[in-house]
N, C-alpha and C. Protein backbone atom coordinates (compact mmCIF):
# COMPACT_ATOMS: atom_id res chain seq x y z
N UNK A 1 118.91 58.23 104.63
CA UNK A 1 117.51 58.20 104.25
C UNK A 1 117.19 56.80 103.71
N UNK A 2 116.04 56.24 104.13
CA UNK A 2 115.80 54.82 103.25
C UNK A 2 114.89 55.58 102.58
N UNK A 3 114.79 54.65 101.50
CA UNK A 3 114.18 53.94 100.10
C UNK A 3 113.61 53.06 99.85
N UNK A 4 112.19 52.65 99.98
CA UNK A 4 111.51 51.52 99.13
C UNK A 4 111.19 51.60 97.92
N UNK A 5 112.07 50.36 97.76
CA UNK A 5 110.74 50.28 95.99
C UNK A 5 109.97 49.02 96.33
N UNK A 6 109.09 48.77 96.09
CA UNK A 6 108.07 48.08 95.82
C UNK A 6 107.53 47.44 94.13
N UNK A 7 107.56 46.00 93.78
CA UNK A 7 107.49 45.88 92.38
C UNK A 7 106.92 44.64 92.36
N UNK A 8 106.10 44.23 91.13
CA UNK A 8 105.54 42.56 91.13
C UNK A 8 105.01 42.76 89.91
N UNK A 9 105.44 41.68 89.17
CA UNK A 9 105.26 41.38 87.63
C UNK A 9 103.54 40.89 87.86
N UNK A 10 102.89 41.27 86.76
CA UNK A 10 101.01 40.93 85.99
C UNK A 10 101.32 40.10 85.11
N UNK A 11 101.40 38.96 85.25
CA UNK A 11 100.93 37.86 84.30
C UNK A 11 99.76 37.70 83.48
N UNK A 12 99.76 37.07 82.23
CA UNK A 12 98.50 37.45 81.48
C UNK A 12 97.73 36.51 82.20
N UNK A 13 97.40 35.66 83.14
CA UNK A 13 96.46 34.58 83.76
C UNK A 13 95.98 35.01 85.08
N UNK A 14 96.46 36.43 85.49
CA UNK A 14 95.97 37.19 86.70
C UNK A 14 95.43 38.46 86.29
N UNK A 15 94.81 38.64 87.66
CA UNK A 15 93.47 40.14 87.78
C UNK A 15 94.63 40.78 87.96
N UNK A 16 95.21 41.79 87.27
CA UNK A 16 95.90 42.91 87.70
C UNK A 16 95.17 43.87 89.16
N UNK A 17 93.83 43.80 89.57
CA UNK A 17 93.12 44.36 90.36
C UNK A 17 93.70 43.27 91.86
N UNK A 18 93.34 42.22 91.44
CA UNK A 18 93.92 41.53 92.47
C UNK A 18 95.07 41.63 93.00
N UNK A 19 96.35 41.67 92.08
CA UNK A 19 97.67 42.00 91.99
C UNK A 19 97.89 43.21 93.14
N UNK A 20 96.76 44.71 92.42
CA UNK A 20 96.52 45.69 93.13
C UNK A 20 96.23 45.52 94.76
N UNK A 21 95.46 44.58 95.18
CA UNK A 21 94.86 44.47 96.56
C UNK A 21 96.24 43.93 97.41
N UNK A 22 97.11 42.69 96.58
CA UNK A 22 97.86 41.91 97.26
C UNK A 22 98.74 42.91 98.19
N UNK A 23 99.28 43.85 97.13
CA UNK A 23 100.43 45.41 97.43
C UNK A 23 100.01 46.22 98.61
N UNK A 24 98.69 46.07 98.19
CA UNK A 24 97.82 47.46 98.96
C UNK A 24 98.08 46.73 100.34
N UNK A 25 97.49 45.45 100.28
CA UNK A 25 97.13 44.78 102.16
C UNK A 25 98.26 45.27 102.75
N UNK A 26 100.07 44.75 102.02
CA UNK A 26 101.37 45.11 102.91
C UNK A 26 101.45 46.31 102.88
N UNK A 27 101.45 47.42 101.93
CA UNK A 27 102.67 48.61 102.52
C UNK A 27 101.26 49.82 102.39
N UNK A 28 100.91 50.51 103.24
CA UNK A 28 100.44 51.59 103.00
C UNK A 28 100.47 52.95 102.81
N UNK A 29 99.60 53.24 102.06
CA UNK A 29 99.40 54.42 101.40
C UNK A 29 100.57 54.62 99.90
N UNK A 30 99.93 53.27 99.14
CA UNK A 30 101.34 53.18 98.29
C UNK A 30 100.47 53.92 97.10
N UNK A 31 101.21 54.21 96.24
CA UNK A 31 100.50 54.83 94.59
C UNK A 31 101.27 54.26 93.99
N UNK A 32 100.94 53.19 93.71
CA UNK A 32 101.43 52.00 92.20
C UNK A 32 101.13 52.87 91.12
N UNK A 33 102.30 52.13 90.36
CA UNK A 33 101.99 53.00 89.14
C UNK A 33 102.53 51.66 88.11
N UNK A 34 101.74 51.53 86.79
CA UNK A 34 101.94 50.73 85.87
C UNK A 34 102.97 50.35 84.91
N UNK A 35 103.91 49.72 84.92
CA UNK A 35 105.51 49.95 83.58
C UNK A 35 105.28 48.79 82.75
N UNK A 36 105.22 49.24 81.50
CA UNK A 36 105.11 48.20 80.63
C UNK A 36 106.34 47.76 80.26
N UNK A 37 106.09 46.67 80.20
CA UNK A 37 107.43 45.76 79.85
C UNK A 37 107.50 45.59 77.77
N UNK A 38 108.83 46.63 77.48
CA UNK A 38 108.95 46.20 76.20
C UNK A 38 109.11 44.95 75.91
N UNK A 39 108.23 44.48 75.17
CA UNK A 39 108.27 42.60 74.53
C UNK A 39 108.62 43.37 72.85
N UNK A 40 109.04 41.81 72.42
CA UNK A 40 109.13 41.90 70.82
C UNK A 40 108.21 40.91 70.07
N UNK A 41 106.92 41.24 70.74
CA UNK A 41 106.01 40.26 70.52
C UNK A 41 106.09 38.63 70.83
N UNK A 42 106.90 38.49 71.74
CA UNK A 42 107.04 36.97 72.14
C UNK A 42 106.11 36.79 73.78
N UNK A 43 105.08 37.59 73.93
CA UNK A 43 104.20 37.21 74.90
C UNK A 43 103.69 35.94 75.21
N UNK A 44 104.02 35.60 76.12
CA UNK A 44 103.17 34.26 76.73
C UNK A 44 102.95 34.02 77.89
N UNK A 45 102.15 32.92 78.22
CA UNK A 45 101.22 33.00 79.52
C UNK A 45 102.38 33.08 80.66
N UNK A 46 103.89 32.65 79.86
CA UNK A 46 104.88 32.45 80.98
C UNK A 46 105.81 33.78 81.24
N UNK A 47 105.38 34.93 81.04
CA UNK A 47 106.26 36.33 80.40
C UNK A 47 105.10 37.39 81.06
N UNK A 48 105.61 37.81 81.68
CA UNK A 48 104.79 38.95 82.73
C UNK A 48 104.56 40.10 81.51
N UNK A 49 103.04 40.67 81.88
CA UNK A 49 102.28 41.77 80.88
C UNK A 49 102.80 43.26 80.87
N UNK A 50 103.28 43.24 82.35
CA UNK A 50 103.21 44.30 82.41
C UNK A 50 103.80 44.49 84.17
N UNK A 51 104.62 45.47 84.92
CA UNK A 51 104.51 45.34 86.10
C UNK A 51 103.64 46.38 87.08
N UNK A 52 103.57 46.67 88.03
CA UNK A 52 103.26 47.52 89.44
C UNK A 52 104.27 47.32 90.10
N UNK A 53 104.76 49.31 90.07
CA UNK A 53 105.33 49.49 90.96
C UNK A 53 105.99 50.49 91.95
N UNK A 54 106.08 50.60 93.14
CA UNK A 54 105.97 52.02 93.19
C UNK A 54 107.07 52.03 94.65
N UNK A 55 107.62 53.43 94.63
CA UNK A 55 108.29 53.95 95.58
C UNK A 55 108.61 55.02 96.51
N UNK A 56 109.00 54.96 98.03
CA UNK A 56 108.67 56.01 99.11
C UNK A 56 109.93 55.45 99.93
N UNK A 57 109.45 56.36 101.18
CA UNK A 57 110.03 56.34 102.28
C UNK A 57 109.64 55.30 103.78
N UNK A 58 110.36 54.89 104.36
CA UNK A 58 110.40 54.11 105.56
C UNK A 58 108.91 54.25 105.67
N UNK A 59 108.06 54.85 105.75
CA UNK A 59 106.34 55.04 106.13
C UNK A 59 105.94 54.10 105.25
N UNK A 60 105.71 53.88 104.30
CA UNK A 60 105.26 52.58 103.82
C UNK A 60 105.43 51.11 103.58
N UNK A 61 106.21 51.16 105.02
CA UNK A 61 107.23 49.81 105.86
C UNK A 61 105.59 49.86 106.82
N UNK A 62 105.24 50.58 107.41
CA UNK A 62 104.58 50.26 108.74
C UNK A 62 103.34 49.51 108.89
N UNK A 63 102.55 48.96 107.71
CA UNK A 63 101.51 48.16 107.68
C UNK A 63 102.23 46.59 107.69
N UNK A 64 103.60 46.41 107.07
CA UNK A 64 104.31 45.50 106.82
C UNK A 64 105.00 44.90 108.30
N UNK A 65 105.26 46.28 108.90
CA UNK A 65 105.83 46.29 110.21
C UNK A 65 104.26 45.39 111.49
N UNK A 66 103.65 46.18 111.32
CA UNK A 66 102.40 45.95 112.02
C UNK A 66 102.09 43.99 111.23
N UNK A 67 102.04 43.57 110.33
CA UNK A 67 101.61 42.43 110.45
C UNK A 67 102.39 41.11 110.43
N UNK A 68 104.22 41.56 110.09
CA UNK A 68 105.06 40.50 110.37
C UNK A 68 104.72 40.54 112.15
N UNK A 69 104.25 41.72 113.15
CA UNK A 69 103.96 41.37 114.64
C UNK A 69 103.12 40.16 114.74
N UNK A 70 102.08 40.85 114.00
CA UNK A 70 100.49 40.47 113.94
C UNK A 70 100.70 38.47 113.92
N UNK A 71 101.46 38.34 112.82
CA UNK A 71 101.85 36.98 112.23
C UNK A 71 103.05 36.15 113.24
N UNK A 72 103.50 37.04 113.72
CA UNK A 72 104.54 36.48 114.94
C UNK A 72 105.65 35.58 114.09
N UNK A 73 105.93 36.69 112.92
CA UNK A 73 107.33 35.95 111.82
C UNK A 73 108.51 37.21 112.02
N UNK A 74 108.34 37.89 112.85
CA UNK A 74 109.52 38.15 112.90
C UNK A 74 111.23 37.67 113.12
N UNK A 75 111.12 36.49 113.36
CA UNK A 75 112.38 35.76 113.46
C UNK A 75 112.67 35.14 112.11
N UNK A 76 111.19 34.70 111.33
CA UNK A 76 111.72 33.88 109.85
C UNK A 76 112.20 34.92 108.94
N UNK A 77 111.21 35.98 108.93
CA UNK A 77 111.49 37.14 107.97
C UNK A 77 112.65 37.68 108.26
N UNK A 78 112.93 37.86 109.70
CA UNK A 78 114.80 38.47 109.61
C UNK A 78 115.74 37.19 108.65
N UNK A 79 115.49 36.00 109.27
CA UNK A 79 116.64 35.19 109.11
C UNK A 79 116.48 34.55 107.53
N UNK A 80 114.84 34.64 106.77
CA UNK A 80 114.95 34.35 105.32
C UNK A 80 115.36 34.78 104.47
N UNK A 81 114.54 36.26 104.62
CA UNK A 81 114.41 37.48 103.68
C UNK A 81 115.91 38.55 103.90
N UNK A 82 116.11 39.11 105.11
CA UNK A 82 116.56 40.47 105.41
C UNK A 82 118.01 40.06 105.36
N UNK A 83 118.39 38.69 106.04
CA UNK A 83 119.87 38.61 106.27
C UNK A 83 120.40 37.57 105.01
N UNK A 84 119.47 36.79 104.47
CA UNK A 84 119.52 36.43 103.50
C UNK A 84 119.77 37.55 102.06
N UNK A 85 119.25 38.57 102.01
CA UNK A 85 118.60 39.32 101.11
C UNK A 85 120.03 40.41 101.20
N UNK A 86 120.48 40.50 102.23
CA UNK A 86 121.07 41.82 102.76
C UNK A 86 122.55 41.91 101.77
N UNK A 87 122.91 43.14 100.78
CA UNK A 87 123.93 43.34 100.07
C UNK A 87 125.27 43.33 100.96
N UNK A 88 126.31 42.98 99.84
CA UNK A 88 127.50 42.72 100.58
C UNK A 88 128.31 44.42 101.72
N UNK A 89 127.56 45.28 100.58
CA UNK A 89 127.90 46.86 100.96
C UNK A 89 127.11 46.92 102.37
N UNK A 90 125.98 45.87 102.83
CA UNK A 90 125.16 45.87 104.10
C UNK A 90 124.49 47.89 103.70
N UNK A 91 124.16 48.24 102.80
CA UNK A 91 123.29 49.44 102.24
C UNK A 91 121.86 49.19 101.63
N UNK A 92 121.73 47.85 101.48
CA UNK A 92 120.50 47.60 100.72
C UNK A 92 119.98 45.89 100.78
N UNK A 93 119.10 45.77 100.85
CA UNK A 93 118.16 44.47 100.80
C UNK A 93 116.87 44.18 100.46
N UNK A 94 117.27 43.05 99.67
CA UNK A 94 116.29 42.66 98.70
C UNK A 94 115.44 41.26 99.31
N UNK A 95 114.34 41.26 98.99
CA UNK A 95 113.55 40.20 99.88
C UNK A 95 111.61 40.01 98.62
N UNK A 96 111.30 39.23 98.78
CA UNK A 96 110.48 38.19 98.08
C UNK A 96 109.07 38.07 98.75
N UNK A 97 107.75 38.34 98.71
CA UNK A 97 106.63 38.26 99.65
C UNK A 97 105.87 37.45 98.54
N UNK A 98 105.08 36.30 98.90
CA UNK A 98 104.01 35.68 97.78
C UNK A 98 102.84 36.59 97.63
N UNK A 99 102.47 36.36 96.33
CA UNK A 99 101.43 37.52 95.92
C UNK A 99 100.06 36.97 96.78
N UNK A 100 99.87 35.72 97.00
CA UNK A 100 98.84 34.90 97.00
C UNK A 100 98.43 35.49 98.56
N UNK A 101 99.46 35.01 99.58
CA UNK A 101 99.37 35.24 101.17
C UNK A 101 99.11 37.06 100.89
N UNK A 102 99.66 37.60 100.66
CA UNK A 102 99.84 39.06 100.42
C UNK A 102 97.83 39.59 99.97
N UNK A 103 97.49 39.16 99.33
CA UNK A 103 95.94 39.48 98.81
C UNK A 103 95.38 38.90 99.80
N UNK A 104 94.92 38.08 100.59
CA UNK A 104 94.62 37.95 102.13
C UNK A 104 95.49 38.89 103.54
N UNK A 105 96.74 39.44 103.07
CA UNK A 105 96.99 40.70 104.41
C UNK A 105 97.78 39.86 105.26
N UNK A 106 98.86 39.14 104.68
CA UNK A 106 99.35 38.38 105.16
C UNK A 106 100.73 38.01 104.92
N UNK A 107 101.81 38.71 105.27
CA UNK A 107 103.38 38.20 104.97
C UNK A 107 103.78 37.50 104.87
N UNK A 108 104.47 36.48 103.85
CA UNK A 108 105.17 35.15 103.86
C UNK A 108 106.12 35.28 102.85
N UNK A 109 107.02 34.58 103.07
CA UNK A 109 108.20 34.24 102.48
C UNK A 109 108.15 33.49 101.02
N UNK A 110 108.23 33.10 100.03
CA UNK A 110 108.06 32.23 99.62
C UNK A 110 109.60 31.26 99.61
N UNK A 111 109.23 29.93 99.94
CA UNK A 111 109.94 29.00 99.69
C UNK A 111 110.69 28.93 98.39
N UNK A 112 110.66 29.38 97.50
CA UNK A 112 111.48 29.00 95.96
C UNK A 112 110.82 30.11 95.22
N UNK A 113 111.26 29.68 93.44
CA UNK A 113 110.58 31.01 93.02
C UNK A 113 109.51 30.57 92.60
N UNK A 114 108.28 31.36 92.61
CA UNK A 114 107.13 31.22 92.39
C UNK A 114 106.72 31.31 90.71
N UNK A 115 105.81 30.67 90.20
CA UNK A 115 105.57 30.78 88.92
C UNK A 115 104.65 32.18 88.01
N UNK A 116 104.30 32.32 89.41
CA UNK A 116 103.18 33.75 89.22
C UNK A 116 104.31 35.27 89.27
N UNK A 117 105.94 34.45 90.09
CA UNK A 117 106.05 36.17 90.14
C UNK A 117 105.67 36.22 92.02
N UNK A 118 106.53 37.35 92.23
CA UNK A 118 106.25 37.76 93.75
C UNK A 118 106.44 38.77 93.95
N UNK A 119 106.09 39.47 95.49
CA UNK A 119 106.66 40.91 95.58
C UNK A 119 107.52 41.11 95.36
N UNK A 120 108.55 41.64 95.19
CA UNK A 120 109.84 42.22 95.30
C UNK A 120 109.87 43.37 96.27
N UNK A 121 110.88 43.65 97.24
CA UNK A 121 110.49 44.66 97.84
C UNK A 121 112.60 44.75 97.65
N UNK A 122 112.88 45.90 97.88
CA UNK A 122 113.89 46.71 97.87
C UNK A 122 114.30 47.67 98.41
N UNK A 123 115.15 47.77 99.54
CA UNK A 123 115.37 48.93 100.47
C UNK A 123 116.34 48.91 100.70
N UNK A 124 116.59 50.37 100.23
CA UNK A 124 118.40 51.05 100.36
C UNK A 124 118.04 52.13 101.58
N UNK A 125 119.66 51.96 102.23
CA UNK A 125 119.58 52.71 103.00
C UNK A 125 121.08 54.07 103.00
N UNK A 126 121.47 55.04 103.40
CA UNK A 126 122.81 55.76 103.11
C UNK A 126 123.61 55.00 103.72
N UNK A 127 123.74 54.78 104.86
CA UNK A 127 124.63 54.30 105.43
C UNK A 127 124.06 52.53 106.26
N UNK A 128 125.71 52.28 106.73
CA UNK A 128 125.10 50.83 107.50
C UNK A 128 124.52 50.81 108.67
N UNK A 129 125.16 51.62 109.04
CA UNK A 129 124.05 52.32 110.72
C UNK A 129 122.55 52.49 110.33
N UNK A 130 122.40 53.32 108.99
CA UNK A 130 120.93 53.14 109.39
C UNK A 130 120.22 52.27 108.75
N UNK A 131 120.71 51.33 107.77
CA UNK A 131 120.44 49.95 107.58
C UNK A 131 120.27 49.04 108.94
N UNK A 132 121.17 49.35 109.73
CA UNK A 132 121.09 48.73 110.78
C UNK A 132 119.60 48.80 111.98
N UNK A 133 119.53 50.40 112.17
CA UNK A 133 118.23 50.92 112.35
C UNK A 133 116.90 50.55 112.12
N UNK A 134 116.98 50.37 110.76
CA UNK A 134 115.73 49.92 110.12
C UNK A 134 115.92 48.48 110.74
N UNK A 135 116.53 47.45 110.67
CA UNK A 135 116.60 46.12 110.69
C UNK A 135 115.77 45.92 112.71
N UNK A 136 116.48 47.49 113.15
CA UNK A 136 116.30 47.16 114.50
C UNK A 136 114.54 47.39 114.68
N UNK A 137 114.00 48.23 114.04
CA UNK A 137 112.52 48.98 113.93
C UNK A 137 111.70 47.87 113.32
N UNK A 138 112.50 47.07 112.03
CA UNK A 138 111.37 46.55 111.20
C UNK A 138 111.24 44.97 112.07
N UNK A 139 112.60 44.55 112.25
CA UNK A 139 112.97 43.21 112.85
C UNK A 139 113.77 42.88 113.82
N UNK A 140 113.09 43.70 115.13
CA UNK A 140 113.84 43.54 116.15
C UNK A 140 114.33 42.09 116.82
N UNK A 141 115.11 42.29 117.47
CA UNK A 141 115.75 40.99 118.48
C UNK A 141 114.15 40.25 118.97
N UNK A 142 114.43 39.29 119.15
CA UNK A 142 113.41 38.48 120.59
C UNK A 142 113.73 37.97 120.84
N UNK A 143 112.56 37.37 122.03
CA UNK A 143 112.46 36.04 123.07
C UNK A 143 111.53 35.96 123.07
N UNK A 144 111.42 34.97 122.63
CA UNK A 144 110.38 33.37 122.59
C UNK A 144 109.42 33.82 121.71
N UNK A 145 109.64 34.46 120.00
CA UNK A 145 109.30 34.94 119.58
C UNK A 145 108.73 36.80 119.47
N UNK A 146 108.94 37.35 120.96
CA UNK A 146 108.32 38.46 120.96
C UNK A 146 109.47 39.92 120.86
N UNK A 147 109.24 40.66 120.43
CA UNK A 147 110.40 41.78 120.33
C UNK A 147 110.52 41.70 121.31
N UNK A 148 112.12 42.26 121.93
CA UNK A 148 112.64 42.56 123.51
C UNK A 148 112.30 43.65 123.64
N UNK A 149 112.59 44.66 122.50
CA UNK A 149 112.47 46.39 122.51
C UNK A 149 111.67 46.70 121.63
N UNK A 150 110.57 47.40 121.28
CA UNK A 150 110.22 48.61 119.93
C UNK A 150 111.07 50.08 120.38
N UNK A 151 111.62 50.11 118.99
CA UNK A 151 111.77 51.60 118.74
C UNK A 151 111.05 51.88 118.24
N UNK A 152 110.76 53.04 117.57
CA UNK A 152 109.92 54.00 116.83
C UNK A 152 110.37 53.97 115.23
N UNK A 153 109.34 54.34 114.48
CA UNK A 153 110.07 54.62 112.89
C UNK A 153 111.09 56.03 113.25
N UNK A 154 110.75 56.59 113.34
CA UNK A 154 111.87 57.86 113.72
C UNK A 154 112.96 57.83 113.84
N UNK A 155 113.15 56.70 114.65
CA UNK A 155 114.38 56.05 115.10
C UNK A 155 115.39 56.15 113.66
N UNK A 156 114.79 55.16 112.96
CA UNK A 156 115.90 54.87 111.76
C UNK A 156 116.73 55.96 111.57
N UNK A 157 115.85 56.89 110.84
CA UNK A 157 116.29 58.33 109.82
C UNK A 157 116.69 59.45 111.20
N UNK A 158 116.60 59.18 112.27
CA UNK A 158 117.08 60.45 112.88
C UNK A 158 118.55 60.92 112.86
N UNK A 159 119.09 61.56 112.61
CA UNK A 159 120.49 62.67 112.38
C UNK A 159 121.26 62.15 113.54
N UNK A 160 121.74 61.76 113.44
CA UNK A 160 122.86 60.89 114.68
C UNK A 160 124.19 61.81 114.87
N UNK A 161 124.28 62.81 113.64
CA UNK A 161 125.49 63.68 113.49
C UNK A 161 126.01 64.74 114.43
N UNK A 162 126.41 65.99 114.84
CA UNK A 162 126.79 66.36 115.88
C UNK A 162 125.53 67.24 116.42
């Protein structure tokens, strides 16, 4: 079964509403939910307020899926984020989206770490096969930028067992 979490620190110098839109454009049908970050009163403009963040299943990959096409980054996002990102157990990967491109509906990588804070996105999977799955659904192979194959979301999570 995969697992998203979805997460991005609110700085006190940002619209948390905005924050809201950036999330909303990539993964759909998400229900953020608010975690306050215990401080010991040492708040500052450089110390996130508070985060958004929320978690599901492979289905709220597919707006994300639909616009790394849209953007024709499927080759950077495998080779920045996913294989970069990807745990040594190959069960889980961790990967970085700018909040900024993200509130325009728009996937990008960020180059370094950002001062605002970025998506965080996080996806475990049971096994490496279907880590593998997902990698094939979310970030398939190409040529000359274009997938060779689509599978289906189905694909990932289907029972491969006897």
């Amino acid at each position: 079964m995969i697992r998203v979490k979805v997460s991005a620190a609110v700085y006190p110098t940002e619209d948390p509403e905005k924050v809201i839109k950036a999330i909303s454009s990539l993964f759909n049908d998400i229900k953020l939910r608010k975690e306050v970050i215990n401080t010991t009163g040492s708040e500052t403009e450089a110390s996130p307020s508070f985060f958004f963040s929320a978690e599901g299943g492979i289905e709220i990959l597919q707006t994300l899926h639909g616009l790394i096409r849209r953007e024709e980054i499927i080759d950077s996002v495998r080779n920045k984020a996913f294989i970069e990102g990807l745990s040594s157990d190959r069960l889980s990967v961790r990967f970085l989206l700018n909040k900024q491109a993200a509130f325009v509906g728009v996937p990008s990588i960020p180059a370094q770490e950002e001062p605002l804070g970025s998506i965080e996105i996080i996806i475990r999977a049971d096994s490496q096969e279907e880590m593998e799955r997902l990698f094939e659904w979310l970030l398939p192979p190409t040529e000359e930028g274009k997938p060779v194959v689509e599978v289906e979301m189905d694909y990932v999570q289907r029972d491969w067992g006897a």
